[in-house]
Protein backbone atom coordinates (compact mmCIF):
# COMPACT_ATOMS: atom_id res chain seq x y z
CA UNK A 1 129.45 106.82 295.80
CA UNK A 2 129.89 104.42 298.75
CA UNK A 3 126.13 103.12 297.88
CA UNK A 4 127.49 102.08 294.33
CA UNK A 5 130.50 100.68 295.39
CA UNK A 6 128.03 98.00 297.60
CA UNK A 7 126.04 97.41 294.57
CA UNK A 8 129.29 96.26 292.76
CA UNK A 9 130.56 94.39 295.26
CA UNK A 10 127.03 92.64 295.80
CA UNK A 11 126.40 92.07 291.75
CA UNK A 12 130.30 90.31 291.68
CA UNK A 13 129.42 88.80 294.64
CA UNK A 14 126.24 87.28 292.96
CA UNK A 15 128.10 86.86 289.33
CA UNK A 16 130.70 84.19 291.03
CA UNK A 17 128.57 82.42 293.15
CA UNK A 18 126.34 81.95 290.27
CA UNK A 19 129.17 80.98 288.00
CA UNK A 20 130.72 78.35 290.18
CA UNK A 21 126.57 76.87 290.29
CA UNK A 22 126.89 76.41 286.73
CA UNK A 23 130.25 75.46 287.02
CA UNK A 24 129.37 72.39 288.91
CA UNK A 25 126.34 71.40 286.89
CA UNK A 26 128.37 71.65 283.89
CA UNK A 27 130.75 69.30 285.42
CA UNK A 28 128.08 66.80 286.68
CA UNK A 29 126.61 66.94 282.93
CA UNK A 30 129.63 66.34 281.28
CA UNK A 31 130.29 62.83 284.09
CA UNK A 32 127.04 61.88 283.03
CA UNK A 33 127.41 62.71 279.14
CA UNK A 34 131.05 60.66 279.35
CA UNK A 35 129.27 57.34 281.13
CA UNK A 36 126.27 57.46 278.45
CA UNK A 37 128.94 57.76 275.26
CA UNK A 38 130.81 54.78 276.99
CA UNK A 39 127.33 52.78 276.27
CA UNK A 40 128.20 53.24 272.44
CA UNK A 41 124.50 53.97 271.54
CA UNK A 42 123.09 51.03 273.36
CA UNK A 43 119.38 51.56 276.17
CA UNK A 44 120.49 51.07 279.28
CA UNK A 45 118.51 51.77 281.95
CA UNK A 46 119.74 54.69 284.35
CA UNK A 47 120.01 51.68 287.40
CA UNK A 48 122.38 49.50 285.40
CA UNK A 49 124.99 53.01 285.52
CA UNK A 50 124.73 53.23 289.12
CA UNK A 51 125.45 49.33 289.84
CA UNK A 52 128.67 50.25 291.50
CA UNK A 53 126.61 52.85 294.20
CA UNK A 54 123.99 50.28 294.40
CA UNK A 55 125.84 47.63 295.25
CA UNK A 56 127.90 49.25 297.74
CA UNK A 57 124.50 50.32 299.25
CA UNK A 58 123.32 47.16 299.74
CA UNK A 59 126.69 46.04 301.42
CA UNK A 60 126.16 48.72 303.76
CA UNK A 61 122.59 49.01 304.95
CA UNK A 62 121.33 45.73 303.36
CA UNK A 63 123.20 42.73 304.44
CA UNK A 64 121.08 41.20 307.81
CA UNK A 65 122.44 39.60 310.59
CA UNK A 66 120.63 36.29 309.05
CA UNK A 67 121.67 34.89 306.48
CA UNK A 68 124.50 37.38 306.16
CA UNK A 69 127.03 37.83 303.59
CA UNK A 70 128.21 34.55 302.57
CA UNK A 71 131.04 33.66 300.26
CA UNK A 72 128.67 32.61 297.23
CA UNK A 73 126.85 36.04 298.14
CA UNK A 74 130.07 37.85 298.00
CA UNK A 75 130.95 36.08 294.89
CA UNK A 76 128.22 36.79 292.98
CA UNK A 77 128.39 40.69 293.81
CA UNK A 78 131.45 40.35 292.66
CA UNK A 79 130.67 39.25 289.78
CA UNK A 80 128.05 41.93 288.50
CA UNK A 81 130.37 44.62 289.52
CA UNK A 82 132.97 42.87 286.93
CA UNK A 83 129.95 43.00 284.39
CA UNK A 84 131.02 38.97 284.31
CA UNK A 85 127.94 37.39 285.70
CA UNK A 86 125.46 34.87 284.11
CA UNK A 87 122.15 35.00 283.85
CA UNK A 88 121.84 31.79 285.86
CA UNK A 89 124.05 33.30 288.69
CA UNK A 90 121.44 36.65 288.13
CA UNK A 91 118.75 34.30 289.23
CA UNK A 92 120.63 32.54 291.91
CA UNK A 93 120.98 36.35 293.49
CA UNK A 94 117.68 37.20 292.38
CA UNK A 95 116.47 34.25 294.68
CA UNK A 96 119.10 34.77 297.76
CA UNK A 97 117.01 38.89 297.64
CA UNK A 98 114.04 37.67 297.87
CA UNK A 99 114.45 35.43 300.91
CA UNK A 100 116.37 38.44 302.32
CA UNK A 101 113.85 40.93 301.62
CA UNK A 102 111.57 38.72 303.47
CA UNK A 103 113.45 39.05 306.46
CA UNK A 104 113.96 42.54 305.89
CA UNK A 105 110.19 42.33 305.96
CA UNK A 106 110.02 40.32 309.20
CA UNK A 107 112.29 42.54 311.30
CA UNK A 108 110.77 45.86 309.89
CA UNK A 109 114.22 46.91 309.29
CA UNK A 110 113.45 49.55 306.17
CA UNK A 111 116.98 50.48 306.08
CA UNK A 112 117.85 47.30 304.85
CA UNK A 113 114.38 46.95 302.82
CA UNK A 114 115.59 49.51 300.65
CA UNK A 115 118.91 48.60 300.10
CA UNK A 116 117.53 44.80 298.56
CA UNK A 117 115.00 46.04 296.75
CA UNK A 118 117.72 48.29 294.85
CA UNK A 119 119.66 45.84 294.32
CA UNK A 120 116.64 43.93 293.20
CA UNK A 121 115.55 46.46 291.15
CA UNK A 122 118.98 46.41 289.67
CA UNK A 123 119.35 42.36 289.25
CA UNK A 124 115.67 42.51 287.33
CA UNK A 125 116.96 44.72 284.56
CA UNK A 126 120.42 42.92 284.02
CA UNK A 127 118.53 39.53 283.79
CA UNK A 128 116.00 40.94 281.10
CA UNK A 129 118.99 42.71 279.44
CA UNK A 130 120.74 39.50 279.34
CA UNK A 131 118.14 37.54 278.24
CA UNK A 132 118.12 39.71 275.35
């Protein structure tokens, strides 16, 4: 009798820890299902719904020592996590990367690397989607 008992306990044991796995990808599914109905039936690439992460990634690990984060920099960040900027102001940033991902380049600091080309990556598909 005690070897049943253990069997029960171990198959609840399994049964909860498996429902609280599905639990959270569930929850996860239904975050992602809510952003995509928000789009209204519109493509939008997967890196324009993590902007906000992307962005904050790149203020992290991405902003060198030189140039920095200047005020036009800041403004323009800004700006794209408002969903308010321009596609000339896209290319403006677009430009201010590249230089920066030079120097990420330079220094051999990947950290940074990484967090510009996301954020390049990211700038690329709002200017085609706003050249649209």
């Amino acid at each position: 009798m005690g070897m049943n008992l253990g069997i029960v306990i171990t198959l609840v044991i399994l049964a909860f820890g498996a429902g609280g796995f599905f639990a959270r990808i569930e929850y996860r599914l239904n975050r992602l299902e809510e952003k995509l109905n928000k789009m209204d039936g519109k493509f939008i690439p997967l890196v324009t719904i993590h902007q906000l992460e992307i962005v904050k990634y790149y203020v992290e690990r991405g902003i060198l020592p030189n140039p920095g984060m200047s005020p036009r920099k800041q403004y323009l960040l800004d700006r794209i996590n408002s969903h308010t900027i321009s596609l000339a102001e896209l290319q403006e940033l677009n430009d201010m990367l590249d230089k920066e991902k030079q120097e990420a380049e330079r220094v051999g600091n990947k950290d940074a690397w990484v967090a510009i080309m996301g954020l390049l990556a990211l700038v690329a598909v709002l200017i085609i989607l706003a050249k649209k």
